[in-house]
PDB file of N, CA and C in Angstrom:
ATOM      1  N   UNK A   1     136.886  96.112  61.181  1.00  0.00           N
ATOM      2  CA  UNK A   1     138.102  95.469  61.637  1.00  0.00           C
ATOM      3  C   UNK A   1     137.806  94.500  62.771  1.00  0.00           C
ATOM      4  N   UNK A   2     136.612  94.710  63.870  1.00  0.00           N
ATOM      5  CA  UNK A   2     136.254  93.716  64.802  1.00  0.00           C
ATOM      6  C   UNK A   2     135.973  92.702  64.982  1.00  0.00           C
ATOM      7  N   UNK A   3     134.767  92.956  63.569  1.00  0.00           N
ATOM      8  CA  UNK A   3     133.897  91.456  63.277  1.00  0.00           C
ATOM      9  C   UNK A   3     134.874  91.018  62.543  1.00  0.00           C
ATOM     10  N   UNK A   4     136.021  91.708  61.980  1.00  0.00           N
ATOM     11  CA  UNK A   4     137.081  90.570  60.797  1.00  0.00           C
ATOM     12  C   UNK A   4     137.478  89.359  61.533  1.00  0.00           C
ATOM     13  N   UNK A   5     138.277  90.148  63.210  1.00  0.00           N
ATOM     14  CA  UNK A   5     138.602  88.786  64.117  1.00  0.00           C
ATOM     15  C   UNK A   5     137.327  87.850  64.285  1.00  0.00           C
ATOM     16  N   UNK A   6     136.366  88.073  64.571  1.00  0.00           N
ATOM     17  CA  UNK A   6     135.230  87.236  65.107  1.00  0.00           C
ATOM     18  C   UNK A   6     135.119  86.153  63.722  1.00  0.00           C
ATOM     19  N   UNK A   7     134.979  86.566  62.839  1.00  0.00           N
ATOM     20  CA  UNK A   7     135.253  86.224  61.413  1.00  0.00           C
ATOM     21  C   UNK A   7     136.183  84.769  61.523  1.00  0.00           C
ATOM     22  N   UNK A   8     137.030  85.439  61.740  1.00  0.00           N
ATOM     23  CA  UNK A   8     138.736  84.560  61.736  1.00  0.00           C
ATOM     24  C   UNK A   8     138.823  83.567  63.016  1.00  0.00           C
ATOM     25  N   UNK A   9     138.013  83.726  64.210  1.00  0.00           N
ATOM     26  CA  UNK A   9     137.767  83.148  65.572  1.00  0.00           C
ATOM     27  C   UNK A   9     136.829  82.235  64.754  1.00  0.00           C
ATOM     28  N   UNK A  10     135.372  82.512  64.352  1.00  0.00           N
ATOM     29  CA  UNK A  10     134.710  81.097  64.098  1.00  0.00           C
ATOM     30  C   UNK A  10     135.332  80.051  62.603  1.00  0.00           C
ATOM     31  N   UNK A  11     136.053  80.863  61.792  1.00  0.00           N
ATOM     32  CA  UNK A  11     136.614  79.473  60.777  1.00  0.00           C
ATOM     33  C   UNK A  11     137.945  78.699  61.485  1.00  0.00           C
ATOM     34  N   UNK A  12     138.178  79.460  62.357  1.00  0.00           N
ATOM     35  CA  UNK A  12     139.222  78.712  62.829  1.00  0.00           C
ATOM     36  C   UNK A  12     139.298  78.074  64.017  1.00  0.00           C
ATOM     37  N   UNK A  13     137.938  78.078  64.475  1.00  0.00           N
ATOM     38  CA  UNK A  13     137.663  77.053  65.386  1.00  0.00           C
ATOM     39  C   UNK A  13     136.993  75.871  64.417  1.00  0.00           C
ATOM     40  N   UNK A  14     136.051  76.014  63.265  1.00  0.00           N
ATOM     41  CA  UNK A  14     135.422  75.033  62.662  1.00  0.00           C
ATOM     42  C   UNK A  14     136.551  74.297  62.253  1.00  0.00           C
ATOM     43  N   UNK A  15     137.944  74.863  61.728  1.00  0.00           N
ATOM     44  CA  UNK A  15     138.344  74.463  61.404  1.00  0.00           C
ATOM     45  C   UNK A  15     139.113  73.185  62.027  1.00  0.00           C
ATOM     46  N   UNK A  16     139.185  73.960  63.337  1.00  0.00           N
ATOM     47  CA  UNK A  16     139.546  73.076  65.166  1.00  0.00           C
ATOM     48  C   UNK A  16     138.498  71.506  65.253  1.00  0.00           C
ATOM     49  N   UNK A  17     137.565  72.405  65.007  1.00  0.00           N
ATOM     50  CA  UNK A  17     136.363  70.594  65.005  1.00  0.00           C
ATOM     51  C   UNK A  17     136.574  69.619  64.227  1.00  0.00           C
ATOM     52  N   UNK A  18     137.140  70.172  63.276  1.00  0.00           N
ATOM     53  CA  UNK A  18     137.220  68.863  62.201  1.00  0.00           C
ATOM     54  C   UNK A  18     138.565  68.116  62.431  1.00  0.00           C
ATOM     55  N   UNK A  19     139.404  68.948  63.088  1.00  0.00           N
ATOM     56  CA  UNK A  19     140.777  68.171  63.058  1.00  0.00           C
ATOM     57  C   UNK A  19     140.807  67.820  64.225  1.00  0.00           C
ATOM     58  N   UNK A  20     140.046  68.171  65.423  1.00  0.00           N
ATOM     59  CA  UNK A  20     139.891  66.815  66.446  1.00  0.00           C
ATOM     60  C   UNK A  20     138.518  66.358  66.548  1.00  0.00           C
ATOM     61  N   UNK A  21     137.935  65.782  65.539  1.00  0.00           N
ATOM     62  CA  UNK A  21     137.023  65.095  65.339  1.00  0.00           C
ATOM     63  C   UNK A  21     136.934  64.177  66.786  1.00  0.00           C
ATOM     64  N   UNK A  22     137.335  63.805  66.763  1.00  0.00           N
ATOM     65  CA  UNK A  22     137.577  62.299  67.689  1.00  0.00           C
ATOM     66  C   UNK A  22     137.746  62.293  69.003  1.00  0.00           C
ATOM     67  N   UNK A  23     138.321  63.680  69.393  1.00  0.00           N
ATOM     68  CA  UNK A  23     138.530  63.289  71.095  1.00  0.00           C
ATOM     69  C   UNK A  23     137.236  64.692  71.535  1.00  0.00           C
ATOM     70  N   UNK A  24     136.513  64.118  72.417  1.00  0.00           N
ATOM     71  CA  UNK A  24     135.037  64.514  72.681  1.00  0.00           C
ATOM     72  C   UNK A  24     135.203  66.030  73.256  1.00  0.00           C
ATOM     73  N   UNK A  25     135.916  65.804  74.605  1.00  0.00           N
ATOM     74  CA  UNK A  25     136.364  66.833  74.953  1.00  0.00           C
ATOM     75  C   UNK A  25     136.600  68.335  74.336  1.00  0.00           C
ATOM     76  N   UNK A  26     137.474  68.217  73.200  1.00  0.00           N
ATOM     77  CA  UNK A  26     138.314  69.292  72.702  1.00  0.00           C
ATOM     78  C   UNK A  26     137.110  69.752  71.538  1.00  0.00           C
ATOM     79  N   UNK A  27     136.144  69.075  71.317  1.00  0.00           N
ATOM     80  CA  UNK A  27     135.482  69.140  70.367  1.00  0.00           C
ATOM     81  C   UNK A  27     134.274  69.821  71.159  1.00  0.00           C
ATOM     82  N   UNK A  28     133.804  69.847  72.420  1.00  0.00           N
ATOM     83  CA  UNK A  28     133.263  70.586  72.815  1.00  0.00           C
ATOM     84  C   UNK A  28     133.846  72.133  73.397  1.00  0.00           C
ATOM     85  N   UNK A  29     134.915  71.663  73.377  1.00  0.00           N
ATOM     86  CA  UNK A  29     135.912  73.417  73.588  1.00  0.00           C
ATOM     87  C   UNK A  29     135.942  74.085  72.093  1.00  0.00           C
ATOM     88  N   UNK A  30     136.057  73.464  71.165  1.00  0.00           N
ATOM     89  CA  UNK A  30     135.833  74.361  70.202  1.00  0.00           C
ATOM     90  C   UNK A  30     134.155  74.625  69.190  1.00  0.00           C
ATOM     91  N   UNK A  31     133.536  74.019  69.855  1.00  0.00           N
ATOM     92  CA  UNK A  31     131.933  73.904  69.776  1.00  0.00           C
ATOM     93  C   UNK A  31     132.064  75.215  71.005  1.00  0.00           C
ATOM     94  N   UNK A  32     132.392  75.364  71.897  1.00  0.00           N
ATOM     95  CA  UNK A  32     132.337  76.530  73.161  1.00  0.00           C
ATOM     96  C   UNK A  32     132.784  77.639  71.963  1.00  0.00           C
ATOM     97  N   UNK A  33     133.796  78.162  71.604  1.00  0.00           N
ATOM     98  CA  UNK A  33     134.680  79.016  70.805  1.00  0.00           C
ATOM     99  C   UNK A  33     134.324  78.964  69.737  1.00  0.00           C
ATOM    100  N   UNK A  34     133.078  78.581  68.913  1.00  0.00           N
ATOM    101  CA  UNK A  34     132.238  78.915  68.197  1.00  0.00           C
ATOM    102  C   UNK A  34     130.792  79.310  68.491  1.00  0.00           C
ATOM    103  N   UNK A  35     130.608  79.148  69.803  1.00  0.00           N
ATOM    104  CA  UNK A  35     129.233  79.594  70.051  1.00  0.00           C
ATOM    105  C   UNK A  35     130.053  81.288  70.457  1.00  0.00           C
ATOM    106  N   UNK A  36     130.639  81.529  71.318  1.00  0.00           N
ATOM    107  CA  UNK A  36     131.472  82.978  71.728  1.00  0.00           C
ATOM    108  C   UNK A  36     131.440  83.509  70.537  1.00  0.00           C
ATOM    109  N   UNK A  37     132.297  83.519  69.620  1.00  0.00           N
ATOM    110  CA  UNK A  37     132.712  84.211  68.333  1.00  0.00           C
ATOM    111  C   UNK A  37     131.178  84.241  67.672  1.00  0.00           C
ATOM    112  N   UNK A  38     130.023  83.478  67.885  1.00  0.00           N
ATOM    113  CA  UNK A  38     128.578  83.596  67.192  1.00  0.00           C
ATOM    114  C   UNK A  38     128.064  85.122  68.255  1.00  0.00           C
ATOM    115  N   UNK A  39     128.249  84.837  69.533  1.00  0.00           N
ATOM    116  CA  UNK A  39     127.115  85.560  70.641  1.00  0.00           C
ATOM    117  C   UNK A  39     128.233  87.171  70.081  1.00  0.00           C
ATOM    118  N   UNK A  40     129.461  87.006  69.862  1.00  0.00           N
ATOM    119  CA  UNK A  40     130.206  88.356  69.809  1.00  0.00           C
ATOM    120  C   UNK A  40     129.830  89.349  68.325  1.00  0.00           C
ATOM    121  N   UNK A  41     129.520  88.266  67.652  1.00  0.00           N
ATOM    122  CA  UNK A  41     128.949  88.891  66.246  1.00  0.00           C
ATOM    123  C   UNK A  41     127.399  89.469  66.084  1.00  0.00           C
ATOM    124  N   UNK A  42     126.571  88.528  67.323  1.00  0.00           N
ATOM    125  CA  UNK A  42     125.389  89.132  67.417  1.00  0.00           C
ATOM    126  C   UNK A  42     125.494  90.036  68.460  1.00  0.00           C
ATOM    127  N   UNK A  43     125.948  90.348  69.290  1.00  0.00           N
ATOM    128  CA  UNK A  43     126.320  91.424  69.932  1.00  0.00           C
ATOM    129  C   UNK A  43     126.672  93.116  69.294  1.00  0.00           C
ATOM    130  N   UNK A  44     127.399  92.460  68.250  1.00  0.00           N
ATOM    131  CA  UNK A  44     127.984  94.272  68.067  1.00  0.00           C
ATOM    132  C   UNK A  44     126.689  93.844  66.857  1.00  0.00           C
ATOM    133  N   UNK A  45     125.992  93.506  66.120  1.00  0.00           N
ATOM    134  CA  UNK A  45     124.956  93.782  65.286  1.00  0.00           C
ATOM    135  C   UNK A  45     123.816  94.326  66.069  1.00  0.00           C
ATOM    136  N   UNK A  46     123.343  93.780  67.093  1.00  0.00           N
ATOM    137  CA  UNK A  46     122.566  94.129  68.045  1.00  0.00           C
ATOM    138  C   UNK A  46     122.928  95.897  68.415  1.00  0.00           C
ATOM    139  N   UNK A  47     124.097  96.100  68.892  1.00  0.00           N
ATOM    140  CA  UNK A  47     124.463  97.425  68.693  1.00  0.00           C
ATOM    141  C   UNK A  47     124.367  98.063  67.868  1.00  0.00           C
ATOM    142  N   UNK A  48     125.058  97.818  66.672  1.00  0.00           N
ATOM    143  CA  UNK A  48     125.462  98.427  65.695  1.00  0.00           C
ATOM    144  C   UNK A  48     123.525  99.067  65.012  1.00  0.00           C
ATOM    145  N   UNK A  49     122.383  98.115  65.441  1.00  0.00           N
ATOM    146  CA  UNK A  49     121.639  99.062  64.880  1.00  0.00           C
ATOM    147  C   UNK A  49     120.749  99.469  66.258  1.00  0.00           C
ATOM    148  N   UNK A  50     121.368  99.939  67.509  1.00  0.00           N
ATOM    149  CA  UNK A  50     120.780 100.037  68.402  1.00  0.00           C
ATOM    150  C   UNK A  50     119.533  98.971  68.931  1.00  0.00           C
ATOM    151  N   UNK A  51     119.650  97.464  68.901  1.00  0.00           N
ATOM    152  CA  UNK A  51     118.402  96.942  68.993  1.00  0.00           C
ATOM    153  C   UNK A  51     118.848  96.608  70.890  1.00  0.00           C
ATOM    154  N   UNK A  52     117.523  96.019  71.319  1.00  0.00           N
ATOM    155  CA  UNK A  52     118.139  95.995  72.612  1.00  0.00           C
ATOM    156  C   UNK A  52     118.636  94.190  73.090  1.00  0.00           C
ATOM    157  N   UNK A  53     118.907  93.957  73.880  1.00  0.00           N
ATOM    158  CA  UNK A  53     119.898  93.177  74.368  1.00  0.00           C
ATOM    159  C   UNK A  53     119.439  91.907  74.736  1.00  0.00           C
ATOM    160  N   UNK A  54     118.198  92.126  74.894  1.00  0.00           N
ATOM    161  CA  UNK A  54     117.004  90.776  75.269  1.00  0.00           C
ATOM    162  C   UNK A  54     117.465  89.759  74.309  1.00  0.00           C
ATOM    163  N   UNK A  55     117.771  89.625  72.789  1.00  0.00           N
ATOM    164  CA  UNK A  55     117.933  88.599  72.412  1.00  0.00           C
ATOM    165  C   UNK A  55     119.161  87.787  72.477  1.00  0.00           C
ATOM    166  N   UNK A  56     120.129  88.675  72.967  1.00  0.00           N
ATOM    167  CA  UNK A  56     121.474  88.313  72.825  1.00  0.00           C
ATOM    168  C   UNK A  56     121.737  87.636  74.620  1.00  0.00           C
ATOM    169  N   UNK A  57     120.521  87.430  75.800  1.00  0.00           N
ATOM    170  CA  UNK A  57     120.663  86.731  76.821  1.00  0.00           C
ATOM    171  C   UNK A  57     119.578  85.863  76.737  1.00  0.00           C
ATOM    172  N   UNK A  58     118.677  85.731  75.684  1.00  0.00           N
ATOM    173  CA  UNK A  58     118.679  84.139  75.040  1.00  0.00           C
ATOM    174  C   UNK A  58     119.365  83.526  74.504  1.00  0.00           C
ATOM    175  N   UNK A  59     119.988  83.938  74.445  1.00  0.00           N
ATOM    176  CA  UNK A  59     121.132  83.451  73.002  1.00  0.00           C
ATOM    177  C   UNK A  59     122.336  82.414  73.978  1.00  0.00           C
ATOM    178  N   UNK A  60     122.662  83.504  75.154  1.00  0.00           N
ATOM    179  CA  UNK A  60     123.569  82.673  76.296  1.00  0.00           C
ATOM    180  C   UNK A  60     123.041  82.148  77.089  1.00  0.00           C
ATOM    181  N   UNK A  61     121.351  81.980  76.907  1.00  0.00           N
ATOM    182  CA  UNK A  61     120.776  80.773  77.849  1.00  0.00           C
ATOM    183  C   UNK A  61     121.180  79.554  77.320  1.00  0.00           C
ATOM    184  N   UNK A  62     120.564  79.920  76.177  1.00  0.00           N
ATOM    185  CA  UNK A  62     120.729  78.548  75.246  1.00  0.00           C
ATOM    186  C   UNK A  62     122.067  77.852  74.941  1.00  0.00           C
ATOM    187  N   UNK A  63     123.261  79.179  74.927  1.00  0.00           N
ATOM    188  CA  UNK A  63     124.392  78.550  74.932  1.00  0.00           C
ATOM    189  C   UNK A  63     124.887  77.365  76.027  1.00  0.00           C
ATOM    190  N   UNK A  64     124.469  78.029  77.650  1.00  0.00           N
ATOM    191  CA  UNK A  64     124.639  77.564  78.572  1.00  0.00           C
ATOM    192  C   UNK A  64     123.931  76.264  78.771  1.00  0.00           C
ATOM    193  N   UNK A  65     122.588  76.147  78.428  1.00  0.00           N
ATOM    194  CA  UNK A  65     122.023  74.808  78.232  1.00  0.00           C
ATOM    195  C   UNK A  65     123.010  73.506  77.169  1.00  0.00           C
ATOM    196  N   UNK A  66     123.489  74.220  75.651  1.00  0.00           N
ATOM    197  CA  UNK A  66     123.996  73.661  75.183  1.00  0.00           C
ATOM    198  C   UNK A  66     125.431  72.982  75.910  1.00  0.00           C
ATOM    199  N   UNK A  67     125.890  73.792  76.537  1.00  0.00           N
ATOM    200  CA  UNK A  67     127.447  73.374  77.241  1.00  0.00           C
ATOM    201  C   UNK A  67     126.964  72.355  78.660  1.00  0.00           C
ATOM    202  N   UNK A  68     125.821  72.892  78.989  1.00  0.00           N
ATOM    203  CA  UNK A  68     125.554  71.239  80.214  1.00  0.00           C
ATOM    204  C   UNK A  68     124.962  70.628  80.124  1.00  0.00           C
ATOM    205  N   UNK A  69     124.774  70.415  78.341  1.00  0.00           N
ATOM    206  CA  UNK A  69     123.745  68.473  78.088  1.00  0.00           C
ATOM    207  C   UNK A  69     125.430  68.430  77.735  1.00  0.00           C
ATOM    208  N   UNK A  70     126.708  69.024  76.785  1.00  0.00           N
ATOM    209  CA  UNK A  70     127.165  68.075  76.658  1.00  0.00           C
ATOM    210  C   UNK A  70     128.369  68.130  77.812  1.00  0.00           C
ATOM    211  N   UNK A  71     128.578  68.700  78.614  1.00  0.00           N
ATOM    212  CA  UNK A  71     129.368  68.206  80.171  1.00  0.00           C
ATOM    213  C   UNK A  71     128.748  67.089  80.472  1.00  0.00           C
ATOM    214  N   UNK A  72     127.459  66.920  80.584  1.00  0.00           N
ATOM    215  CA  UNK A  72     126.639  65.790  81.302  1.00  0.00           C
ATOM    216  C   UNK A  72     126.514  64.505  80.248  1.00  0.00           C
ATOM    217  N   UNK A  73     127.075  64.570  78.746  1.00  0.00           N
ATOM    218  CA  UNK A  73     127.219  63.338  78.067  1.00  0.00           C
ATOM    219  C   UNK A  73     128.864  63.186  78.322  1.00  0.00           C
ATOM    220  N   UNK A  74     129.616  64.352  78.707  1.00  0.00           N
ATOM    221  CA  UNK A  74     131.190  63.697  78.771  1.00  0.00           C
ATOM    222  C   UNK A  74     131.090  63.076  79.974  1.00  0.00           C
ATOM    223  N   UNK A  75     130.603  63.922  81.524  1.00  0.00           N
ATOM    224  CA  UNK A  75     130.630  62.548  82.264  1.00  0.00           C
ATOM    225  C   UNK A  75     130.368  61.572  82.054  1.00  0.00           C
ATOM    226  N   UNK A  76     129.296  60.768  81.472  1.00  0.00           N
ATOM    227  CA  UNK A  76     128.486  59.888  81.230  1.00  0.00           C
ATOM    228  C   UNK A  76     129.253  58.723  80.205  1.00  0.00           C
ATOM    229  N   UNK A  77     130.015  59.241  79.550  1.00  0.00           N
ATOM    230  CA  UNK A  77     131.140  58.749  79.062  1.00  0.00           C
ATOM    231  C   UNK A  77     132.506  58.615  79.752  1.00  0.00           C
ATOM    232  N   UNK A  78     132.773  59.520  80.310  1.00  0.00           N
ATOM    233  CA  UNK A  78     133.732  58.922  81.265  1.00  0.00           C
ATOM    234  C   UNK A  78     133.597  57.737  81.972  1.00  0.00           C
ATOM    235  N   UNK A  79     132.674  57.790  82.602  1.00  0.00           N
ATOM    236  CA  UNK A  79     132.512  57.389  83.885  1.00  0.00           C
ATOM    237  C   UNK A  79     132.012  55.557  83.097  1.00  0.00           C
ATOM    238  N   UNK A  80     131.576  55.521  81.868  1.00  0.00           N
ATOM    239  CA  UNK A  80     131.003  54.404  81.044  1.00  0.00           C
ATOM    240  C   UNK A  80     132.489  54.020  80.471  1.00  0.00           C
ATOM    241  N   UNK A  81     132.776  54.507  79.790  1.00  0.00           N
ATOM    242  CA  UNK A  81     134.203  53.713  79.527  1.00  0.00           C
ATOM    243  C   UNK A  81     135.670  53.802  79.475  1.00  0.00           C
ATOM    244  N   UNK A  82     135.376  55.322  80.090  1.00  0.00           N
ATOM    245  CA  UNK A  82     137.061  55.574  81.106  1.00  0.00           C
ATOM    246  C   UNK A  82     137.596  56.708  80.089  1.00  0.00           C
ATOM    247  N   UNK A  83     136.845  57.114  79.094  1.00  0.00           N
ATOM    248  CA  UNK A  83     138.027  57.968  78.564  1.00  0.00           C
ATOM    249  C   UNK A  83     137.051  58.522  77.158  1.00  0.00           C
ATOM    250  N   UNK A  84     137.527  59.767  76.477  1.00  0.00           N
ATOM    251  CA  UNK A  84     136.425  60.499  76.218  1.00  0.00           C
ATOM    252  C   UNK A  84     136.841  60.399  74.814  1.00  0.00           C
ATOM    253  N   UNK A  85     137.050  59.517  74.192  1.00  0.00           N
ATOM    254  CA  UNK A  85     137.252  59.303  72.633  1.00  0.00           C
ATOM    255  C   UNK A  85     135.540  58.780  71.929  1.00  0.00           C
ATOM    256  N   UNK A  86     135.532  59.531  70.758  1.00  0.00           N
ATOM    257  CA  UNK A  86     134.061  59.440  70.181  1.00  0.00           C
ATOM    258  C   UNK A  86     133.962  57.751  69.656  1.00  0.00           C
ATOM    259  N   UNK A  87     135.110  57.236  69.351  1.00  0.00           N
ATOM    260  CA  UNK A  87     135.265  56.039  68.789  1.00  0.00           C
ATOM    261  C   UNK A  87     134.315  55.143  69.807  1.00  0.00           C
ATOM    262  N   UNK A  88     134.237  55.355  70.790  1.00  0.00           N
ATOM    263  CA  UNK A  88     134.216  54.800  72.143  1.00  0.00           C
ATOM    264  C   UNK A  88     132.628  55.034  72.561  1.00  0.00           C
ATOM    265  N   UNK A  89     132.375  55.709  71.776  1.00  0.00           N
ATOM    266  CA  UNK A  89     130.665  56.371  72.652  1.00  0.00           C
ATOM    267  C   UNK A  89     129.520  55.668  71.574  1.00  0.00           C
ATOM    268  N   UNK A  90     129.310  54.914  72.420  1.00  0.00           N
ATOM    269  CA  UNK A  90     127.618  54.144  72.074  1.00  0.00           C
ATOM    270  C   UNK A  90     126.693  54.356  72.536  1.00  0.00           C
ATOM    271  N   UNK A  91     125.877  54.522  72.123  1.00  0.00           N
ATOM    272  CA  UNK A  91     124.537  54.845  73.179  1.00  0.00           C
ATOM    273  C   UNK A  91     123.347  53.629  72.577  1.00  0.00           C
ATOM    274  N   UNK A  92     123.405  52.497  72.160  1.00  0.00           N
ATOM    275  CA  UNK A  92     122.703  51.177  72.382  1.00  0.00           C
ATOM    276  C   UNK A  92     123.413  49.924  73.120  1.00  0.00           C
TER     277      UNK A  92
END
Protein backbone atom coordinates (compact mmCIF):
# COMPACT_ATOMS: atom_id res chain seq x y z
CA UNK A 1 0.00 0.00 0.00
CA UNK A 2 3.18 2.47 0.56
CA UNK A 3 5.13 2.05 -2.45
CA UNK A 4 1.44 2.28 -4.30
CA UNK A 5 1.62 6.18 -3.19
CA UNK A 6 5.33 6.52 -4.14
CA UNK A 7 4.08 4.81 -7.34
CA UNK A 8 1.32 7.48 -7.86
CA UNK A 9 3.89 10.50 -6.49
CA UNK A 10 6.46 9.70 -9.40
CA UNK A 11 3.75 9.37 -12.53
CA UNK A 12 2.28 12.21 -11.36
CA UNK A 13 4.95 14.34 -11.10
CA UNK A 14 6.30 13.03 -14.71
CA UNK A 15 3.26 13.74 -15.55
CA UNK A 16 3.83 17.55 -13.91
CA UNK A 17 7.09 17.83 -16.28
CA UNK A 18 5.54 17.49 -19.29
CA UNK A 19 2.75 19.89 -18.74
CA UNK A 20 5.07 22.62 -17.61
CA UNK A 21 7.55 21.91 -20.00
CA UNK A 22 8.41 25.48 -20.42
CA UNK A 23 8.67 27.40 -17.30
CA UNK A 24 12.24 26.25 -15.83
CA UNK A 25 11.50 26.71 -12.44
CA UNK A 26 8.45 24.41 -11.85
CA UNK A 27 10.17 21.90 -13.91
CA UNK A 28 12.87 21.65 -11.53
CA UNK A 29 10.27 21.33 -8.57
CA UNK A 30 8.90 18.50 -10.14
CA UNK A 31 12.36 17.00 -11.30
CA UNK A 32 12.83 17.61 -7.06
CA UNK A 33 9.39 15.38 -6.47
CA UNK A 34 10.64 12.81 -8.62
CA UNK A 35 13.96 12.38 -7.31
CA UNK A 36 11.98 12.11 -3.40
CA UNK A 37 9.36 9.60 -4.57
CA UNK A 38 12.79 7.65 -6.36
CA UNK A 39 15.09 8.01 -2.83
CA UNK A 40 11.49 6.85 -0.90
CA UNK A 41 11.19 3.71 -3.05
CA UNK A 42 14.83 2.91 -2.59
CA UNK A 43 14.55 3.39 0.89
CA UNK A 44 11.84 0.97 1.98
CA UNK A 45 13.63 -1.68 -0.65
CA UNK A 46 16.79 -1.07 1.11
CA UNK A 47 14.75 -2.07 4.22
CA UNK A 48 12.53 -4.27 3.11
CA UNK A 49 15.59 -6.71 2.50
CA UNK A 50 17.54 -5.42 5.43
CA UNK A 51 20.46 -3.94 3.22
CA UNK A 52 22.23 -1.08 4.89
CA UNK A 53 21.77 2.59 4.23
CA UNK A 54 25.16 3.61 2.67
CA UNK A 55 23.60 3.56 -0.70
CA UNK A 56 20.58 5.40 -0.14
CA UNK A 57 23.10 8.70 1.23
CA UNK A 58 24.67 8.48 -2.13
CA UNK A 59 21.79 8.58 -3.65
CA UNK A 60 20.95 12.17 -1.69
CA UNK A 61 24.40 13.32 -2.44
CA UNK A 62 23.84 13.09 -5.81
CA UNK A 63 20.39 14.32 -5.51
CA UNK A 64 21.71 17.41 -3.78
CA UNK A 65 24.43 17.97 -6.40
CA UNK A 66 21.67 17.53 -8.99
CA UNK A 67 19.36 20.40 -7.35
CA UNK A 68 22.58 22.98 -7.21
CA UNK A 69 23.89 22.72 -10.91
CA UNK A 70 20.30 23.39 -11.67
CA UNK A 71 19.61 26.44 -8.94
CA UNK A 72 22.93 27.68 -10.34
CA UNK A 73 21.59 27.44 -14.21
CA UNK A 74 18.19 29.21 -12.93
CA UNK A 75 20.21 31.99 -11.53
CA UNK A 76 22.22 32.24 -14.47
CA UNK A 77 19.18 32.63 -16.37
CA UNK A 78 17.63 34.95 -14.42
CA UNK A 79 19.99 37.16 -13.98
CA UNK A 80 20.80 36.70 -18.27
CA UNK A 81 17.43 37.43 -19.34
CA UNK A 82 15.11 38.35 -16.52
CA UNK A 83 12.86 35.51 -16.32
CA UNK A 84 13.00 31.71 -16.24
CA UNK A 85 11.09 30.51 -19.38
CA UNK A 86 13.04 27.59 -21.36
CA UNK A 87 12.00 29.40 -24.61
CA UNK A 88 14.43 31.96 -23.44
CA UNK A 89 17.59 29.87 -22.44
CA UNK A 90 20.52 29.77 -24.89
CA UNK A 91 23.62 28.81 -24.07
CA UNK A 92 25.61 29.99 -27.55
Amino acid sequence: MMISIFYFIFFFSLICMVMVRKHYLLTLMSLELIFLALFFMFFFYLNFFMFEFYFGLIFLILGVCEASLGVSVLVYLVRSVGNDYINNFNLC
